[in-house]
Protein backbone atom coordinates (compact mmCIF):
# COMPACT_ATOMS: atom_id res chain seq x y z
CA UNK A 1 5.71 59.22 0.31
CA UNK A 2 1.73 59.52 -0.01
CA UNK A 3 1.94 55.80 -0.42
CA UNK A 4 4.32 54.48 1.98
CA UNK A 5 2.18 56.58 4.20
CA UNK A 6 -0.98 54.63 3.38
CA UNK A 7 0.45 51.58 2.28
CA UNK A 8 3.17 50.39 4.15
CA UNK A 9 5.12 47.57 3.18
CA UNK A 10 3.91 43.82 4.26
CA UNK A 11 6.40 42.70 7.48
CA UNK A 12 5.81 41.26 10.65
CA UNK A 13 5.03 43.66 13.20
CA UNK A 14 7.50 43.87 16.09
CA UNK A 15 6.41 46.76 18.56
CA UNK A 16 3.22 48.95 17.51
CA UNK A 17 4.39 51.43 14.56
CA UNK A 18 7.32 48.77 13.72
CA UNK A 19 7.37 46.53 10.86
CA UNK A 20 10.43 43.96 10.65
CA UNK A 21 11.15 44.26 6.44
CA UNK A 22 12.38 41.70 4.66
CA UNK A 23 15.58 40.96 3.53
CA UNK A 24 15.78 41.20 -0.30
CA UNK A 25 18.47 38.83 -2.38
CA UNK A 26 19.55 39.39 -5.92
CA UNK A 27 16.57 37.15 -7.18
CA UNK A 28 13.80 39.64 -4.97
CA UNK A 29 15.32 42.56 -7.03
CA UNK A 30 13.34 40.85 -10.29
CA UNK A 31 10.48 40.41 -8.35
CA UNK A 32 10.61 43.82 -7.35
CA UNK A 33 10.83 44.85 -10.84
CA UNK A 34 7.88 42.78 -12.01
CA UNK A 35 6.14 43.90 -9.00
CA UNK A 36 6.78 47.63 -10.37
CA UNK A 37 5.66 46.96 -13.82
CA UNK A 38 2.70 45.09 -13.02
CA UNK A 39 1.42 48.00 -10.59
CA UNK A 40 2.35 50.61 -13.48
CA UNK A 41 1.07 48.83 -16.39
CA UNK A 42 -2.57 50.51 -16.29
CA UNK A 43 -0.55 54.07 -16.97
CA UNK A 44 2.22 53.18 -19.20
CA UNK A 45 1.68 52.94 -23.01
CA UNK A 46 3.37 49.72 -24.64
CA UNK A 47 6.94 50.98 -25.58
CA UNK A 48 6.77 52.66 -22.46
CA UNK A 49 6.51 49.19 -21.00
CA UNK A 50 9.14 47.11 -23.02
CA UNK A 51 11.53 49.40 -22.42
CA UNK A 52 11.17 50.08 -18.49
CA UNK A 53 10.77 45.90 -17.87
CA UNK A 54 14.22 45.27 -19.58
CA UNK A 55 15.89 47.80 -18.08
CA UNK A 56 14.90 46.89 -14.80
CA UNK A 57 15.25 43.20 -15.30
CA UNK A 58 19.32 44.19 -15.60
CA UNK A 59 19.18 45.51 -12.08
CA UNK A 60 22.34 43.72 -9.81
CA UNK A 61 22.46 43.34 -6.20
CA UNK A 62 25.15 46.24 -5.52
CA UNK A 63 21.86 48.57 -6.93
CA UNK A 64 19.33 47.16 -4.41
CA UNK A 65 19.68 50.98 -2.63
CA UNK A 66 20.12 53.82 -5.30
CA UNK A 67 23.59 56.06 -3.86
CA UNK A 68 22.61 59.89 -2.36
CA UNK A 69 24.21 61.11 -5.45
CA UNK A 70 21.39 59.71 -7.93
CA UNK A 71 18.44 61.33 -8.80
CA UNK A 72 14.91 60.30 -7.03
CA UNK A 73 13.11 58.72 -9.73
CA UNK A 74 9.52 60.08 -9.92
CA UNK A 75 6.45 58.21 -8.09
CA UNK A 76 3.36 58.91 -9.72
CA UNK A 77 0.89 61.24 -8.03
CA UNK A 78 -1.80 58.98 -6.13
CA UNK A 79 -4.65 61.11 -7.49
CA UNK A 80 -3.38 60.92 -10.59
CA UNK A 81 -1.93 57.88 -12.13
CA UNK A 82 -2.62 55.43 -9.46
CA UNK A 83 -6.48 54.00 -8.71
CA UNK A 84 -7.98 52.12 -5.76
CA UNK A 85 -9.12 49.74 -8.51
CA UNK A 86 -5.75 49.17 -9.35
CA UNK A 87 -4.55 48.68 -6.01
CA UNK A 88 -7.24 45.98 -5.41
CA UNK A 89 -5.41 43.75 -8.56
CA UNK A 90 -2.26 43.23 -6.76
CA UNK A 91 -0.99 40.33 -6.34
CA UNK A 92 -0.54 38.82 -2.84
CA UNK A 93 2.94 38.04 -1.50
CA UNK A 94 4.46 34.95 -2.41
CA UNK A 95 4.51 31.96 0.09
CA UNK A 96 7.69 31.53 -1.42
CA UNK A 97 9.29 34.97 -0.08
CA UNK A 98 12.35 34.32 2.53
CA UNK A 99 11.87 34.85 6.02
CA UNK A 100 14.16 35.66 9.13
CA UNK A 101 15.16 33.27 11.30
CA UNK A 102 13.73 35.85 14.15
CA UNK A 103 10.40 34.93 11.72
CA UNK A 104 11.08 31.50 11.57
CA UNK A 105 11.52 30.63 15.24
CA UNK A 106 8.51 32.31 16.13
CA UNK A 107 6.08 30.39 13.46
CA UNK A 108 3.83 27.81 15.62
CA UNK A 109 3.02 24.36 13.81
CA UNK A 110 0.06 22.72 14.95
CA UNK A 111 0.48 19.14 16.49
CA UNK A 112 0.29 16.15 13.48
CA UNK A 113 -2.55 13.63 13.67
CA UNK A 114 -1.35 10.55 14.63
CA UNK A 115 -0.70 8.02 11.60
CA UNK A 116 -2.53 5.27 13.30
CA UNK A 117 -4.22 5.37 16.99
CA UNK A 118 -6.13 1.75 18.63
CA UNK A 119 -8.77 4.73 20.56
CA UNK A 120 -10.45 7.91 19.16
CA UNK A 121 -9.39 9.99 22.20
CA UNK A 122 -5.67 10.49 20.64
CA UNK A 123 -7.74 12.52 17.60
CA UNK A 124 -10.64 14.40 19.48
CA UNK A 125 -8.43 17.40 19.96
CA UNK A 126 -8.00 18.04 16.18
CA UNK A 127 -11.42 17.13 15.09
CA UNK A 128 -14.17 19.48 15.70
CA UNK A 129 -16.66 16.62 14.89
CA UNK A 130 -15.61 14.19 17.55
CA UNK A 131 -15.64 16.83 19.78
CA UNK A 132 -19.11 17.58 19.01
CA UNK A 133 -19.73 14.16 18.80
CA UNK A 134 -18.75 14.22 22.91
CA UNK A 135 -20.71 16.80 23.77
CA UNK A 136 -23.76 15.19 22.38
CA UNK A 137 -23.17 12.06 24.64
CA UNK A 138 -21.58 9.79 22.13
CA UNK A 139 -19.63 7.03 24.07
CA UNK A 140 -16.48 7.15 21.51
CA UNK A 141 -15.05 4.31 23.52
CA UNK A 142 -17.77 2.10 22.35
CA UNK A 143 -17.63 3.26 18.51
CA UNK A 144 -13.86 2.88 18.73
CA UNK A 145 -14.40 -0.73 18.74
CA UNK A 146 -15.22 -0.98 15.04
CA UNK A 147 -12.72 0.05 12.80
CA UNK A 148 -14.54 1.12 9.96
CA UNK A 149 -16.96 2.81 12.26
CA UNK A 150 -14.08 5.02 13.47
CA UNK A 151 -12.60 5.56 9.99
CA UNK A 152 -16.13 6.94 9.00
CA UNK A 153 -16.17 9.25 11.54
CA UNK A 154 -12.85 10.48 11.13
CA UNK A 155 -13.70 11.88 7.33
CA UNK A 156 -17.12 13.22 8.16
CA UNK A 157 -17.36 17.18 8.33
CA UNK A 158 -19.85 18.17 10.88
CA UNK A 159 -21.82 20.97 9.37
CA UNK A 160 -21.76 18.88 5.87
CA UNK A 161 -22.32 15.05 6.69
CA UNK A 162 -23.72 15.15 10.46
CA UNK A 163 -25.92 18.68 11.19
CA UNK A 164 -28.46 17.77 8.79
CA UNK A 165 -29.04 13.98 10.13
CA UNK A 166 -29.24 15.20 13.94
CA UNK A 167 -31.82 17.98 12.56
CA UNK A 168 -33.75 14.97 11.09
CA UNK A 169 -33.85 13.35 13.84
CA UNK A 170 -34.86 15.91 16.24
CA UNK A 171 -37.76 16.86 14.02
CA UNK A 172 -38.69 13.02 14.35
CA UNK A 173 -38.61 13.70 18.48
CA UNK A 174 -35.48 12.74 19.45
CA UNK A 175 -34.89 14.90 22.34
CA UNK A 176 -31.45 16.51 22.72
CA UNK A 177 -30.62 14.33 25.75
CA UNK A 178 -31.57 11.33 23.70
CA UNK A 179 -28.94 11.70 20.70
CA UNK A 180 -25.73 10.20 22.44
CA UNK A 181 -27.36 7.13 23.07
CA UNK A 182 -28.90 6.82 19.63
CA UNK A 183 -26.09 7.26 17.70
CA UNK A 184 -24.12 5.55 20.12
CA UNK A 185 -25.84 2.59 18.79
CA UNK A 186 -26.54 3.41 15.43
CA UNK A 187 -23.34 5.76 14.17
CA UNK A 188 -24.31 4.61 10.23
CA UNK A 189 -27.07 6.75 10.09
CA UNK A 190 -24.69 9.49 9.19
CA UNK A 191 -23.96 7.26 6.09
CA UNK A 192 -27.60 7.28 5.31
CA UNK A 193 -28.88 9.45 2.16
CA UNK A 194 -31.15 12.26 4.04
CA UNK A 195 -33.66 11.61 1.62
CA UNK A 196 -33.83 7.73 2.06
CA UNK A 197 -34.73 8.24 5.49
CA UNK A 198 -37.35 10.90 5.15
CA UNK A 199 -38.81 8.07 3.03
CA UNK A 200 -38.64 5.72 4.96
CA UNK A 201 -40.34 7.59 7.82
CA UNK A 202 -43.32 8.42 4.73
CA UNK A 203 -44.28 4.60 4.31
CA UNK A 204 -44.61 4.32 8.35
CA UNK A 205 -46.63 7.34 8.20
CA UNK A 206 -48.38 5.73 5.36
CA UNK A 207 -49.25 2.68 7.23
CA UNK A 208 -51.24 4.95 10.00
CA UNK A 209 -48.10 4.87 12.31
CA UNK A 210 -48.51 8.60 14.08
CA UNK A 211 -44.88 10.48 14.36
CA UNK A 212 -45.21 9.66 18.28
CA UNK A 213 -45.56 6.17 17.28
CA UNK A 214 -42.19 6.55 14.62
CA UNK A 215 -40.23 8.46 17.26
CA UNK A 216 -41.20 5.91 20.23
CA UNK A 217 -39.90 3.15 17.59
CA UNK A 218 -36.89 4.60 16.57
CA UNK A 219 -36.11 5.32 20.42
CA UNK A 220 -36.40 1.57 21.57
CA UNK A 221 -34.46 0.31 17.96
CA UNK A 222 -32.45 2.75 16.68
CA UNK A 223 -31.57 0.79 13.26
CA UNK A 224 -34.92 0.87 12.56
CA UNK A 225 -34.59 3.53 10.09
CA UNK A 226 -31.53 1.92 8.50
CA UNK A 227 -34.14 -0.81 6.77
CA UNK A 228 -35.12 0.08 3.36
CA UNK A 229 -38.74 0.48 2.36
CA UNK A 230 -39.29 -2.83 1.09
CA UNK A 231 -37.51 -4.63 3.76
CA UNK A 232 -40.32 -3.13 6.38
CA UNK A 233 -42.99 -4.04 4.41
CA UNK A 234 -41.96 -7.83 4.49
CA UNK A 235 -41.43 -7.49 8.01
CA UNK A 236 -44.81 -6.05 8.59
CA UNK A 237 -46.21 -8.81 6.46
CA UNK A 238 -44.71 -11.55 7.98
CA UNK A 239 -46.08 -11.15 11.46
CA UNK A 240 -49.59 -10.40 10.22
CA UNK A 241 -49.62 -13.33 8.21
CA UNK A 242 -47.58 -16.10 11.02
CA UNK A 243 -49.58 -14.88 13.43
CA UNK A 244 -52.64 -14.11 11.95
CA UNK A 245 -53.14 -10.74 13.30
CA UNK A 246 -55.30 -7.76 11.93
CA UNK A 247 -53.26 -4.70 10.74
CA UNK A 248 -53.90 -2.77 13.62
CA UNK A 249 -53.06 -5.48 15.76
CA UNK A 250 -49.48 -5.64 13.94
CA UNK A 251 -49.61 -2.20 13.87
CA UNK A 252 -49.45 -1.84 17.96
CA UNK A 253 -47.33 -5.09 18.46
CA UNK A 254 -44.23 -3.39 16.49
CA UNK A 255 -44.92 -0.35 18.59
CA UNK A 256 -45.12 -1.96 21.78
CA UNK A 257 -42.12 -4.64 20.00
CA UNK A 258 -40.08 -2.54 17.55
CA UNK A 259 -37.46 -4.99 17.50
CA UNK A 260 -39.18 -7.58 15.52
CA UNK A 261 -38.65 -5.16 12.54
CA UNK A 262 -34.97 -5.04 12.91
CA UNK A 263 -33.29 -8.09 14.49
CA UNK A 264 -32.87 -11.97 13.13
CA UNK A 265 -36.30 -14.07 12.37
CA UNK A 266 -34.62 -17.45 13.08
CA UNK A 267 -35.23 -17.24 17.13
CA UNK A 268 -39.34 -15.66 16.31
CA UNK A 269 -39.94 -18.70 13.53
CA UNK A 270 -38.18 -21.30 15.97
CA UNK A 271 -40.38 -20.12 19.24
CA UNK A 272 -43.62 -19.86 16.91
CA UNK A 273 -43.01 -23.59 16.02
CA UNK A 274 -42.83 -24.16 19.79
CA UNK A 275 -46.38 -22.08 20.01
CA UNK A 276 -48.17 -24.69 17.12
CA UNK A 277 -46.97 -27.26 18.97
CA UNK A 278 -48.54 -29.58 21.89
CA UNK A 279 -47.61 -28.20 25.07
CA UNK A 280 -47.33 -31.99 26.71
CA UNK A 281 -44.93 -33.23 24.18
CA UNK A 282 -42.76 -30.31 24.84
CA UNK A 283 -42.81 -30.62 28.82
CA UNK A 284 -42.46 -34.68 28.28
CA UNK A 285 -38.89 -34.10 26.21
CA UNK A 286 -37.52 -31.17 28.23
CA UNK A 287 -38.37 -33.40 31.56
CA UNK A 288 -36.23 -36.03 29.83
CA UNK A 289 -33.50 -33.65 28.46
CA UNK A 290 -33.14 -32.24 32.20
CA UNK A 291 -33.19 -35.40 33.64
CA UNK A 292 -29.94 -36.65 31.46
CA UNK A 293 -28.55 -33.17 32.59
CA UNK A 294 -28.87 -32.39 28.67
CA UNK A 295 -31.70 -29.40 28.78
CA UNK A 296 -29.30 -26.88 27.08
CA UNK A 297 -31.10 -24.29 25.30
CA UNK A 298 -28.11 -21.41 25.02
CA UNK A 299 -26.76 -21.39 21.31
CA UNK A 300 -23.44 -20.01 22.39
CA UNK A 301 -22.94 -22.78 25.00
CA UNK A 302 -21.44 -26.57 23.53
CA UNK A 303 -24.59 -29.26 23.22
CA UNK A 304 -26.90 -26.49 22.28
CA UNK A 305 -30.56 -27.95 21.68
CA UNK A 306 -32.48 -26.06 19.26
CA UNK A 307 -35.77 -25.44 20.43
CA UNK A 308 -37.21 -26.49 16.72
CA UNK A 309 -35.71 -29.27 16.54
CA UNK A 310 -37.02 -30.37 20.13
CA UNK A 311 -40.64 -29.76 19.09
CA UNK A 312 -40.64 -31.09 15.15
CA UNK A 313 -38.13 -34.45 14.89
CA UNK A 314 -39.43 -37.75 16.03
CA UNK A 315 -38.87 -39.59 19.10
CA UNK A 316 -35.86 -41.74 17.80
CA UNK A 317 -34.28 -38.51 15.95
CA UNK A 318 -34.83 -36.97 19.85
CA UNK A 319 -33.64 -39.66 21.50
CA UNK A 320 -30.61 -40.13 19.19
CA UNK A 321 -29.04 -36.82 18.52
CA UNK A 322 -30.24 -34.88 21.59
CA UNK A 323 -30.84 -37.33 24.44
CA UNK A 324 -28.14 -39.91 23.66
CA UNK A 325 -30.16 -42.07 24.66
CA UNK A 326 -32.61 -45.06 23.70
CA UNK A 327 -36.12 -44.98 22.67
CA UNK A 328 -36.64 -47.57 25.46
CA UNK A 329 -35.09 -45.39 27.89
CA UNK A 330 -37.38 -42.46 27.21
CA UNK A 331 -40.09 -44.55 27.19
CA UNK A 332 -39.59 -45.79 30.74
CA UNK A 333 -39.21 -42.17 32.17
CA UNK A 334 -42.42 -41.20 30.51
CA UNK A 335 -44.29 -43.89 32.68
CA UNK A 336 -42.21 -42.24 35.68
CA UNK A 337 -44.31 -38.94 35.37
């Protein structure tokens, strides 16, 4: 009684001070048994044990309930057989146990991820990182449109793959207001390695860039910390040599210009070609070009001119492959001018 009392059995609680029990079958009679031995084992020599398991492992359905005319078997006293420290090493109720149907209806599944979705929205409700990822600013709709962008997202845990990078980057001076946009643009960050970027921010600071200077960077191109160490350093080198600057010069041009460290050379080599070059010969062919109604300069646009090409080839390569037209021909507009 002292231990119904204080320990009453598990069951799902109906109305305060009522516990539905559950139903036992033939096969919960064993596991009552085993339950029983297991609690008594600490108290019980080993014959003792032997023989009370296989008697009670003969116990039938029709002796679930002992009759009124059987004798009470004893329950040990509380204080004296039974220990809190013994109490603490049962084991918990099986996941296997049968349930009511009264239990059943009432158990609440939550709602399944969709197997495949074309827009994050249909999964922010069940991720608590998308959702966080919202109320930061991220523009999901945008992200959406890469596949494996949205895949990575998907299996990153917030407080493991994501709080550590957005604590990085506010200690760089990313304000809070400033974070959806950033990783708006530049969601692989959270694939970095924390430690590559710190390092990555240690060479700027090496090369005199002050953290306003690294933040202010970062701001205007965000994948600037997605270049490796040695990638920067060519970058850095290339414009002080081409253009012939001194360090400090490159050193506020990428400030002022952080792009140049992070998008394509090809467009900066072909307009510094156009820079070496004589400015007459350049007006004299793109007078001609626009004459022919040829002066096309757009590379995604059909009879693109490449702006290297226009300043390096010769006049009959010009005339030829860009102009469609003679060297005569050219010639005579030149005296037009």
């Amino acid at each position: 009684m002292q231990l119904r009392k204080c320990f009453p059995r598990a069951g799902k609680t109906l109305l305060p001070g009522f516990f539905a029990q559950p139903q036992l079958s033939s096969d919960d009679c064993f596991l009552r048994s085993g339950f029983k031995t297991y609690r008594t084992s600490s108290v019980w020599n080993g014959s003792q044990f032997t023989n009370s398991s296989s008697q009670e492992i003969k116990c039938a359905p029709n002796t679930l309930l002992p009759s009124v005319n059987e004798p009470s078997q004893k329950i040990p006293s509380f204080d004296s057989e039974l220990s809190l420290e013994g109490l603490d090493d049962l084991p918990p109720l099986s996941p296997l146990q049968p349930i009511s149907e009264e239990e059943a209806v009432q158990i609440i599944a939550d709602p399944a991820l969709p197997p495949s979705s074309f827009t994050l929205r249909d999964y922010v409700d069940h991720s608590e990182t998308l959702k966080k990822l919202v109320l930061l600013g991220v523009d999901l709709s945008k992200i959406e449109k890469h596949p494996d962008a949205a895949n990575l997202l998907l299996r990153l845990d917030f407080e493991k793959d994501i709080k550590q990078i957005l604590l990085f980057l506010k200690d760089l001076g990313i304000e809070d207001n400033q974070l959806g946009t950033f990783l708006t643009k530049n969601y692989a960050i959270f694939s970095e390695d924390l430690e590559n970027l710190k390092t990555r921010v240690a060479y700027l600071l090496s090369k005199n860039f002050s953290k306003v200077d690294i933040a202010q960077m970062v701001r205007n191109a965000p994948f600037l910390l997605s270049f490796s160490v040695e990638r920067l350093d060519n970058r850095l080198g290339f414009f002080q040599k081409e253009l012939e600057l001194s360090v400090k010069k490159t050193r506020d041009l990428v400030i002022r210009l952080p792009r140049l460290l992070t998008g394509s050379l090809e467009p900066v080599k072909e307009n510094m070609k156009v820079f070496n070059s004589r400015l007459f010969k350049v007006k004299e062919r793109h007078l001609f070009l626009a004459y022919l109604g040829r002066a096309q300069y757009d590379p995604g646009k059909p009879n693109y001119i490449s702006l290297d090409k226009l300043v390096s080839v010769p006049d009959e390569i010009f005339c030829e492959e860009m102009a469609k037209a003679s060297v005569q021909d050219f010639e005579k507009f030149l005296k037009t001018l």
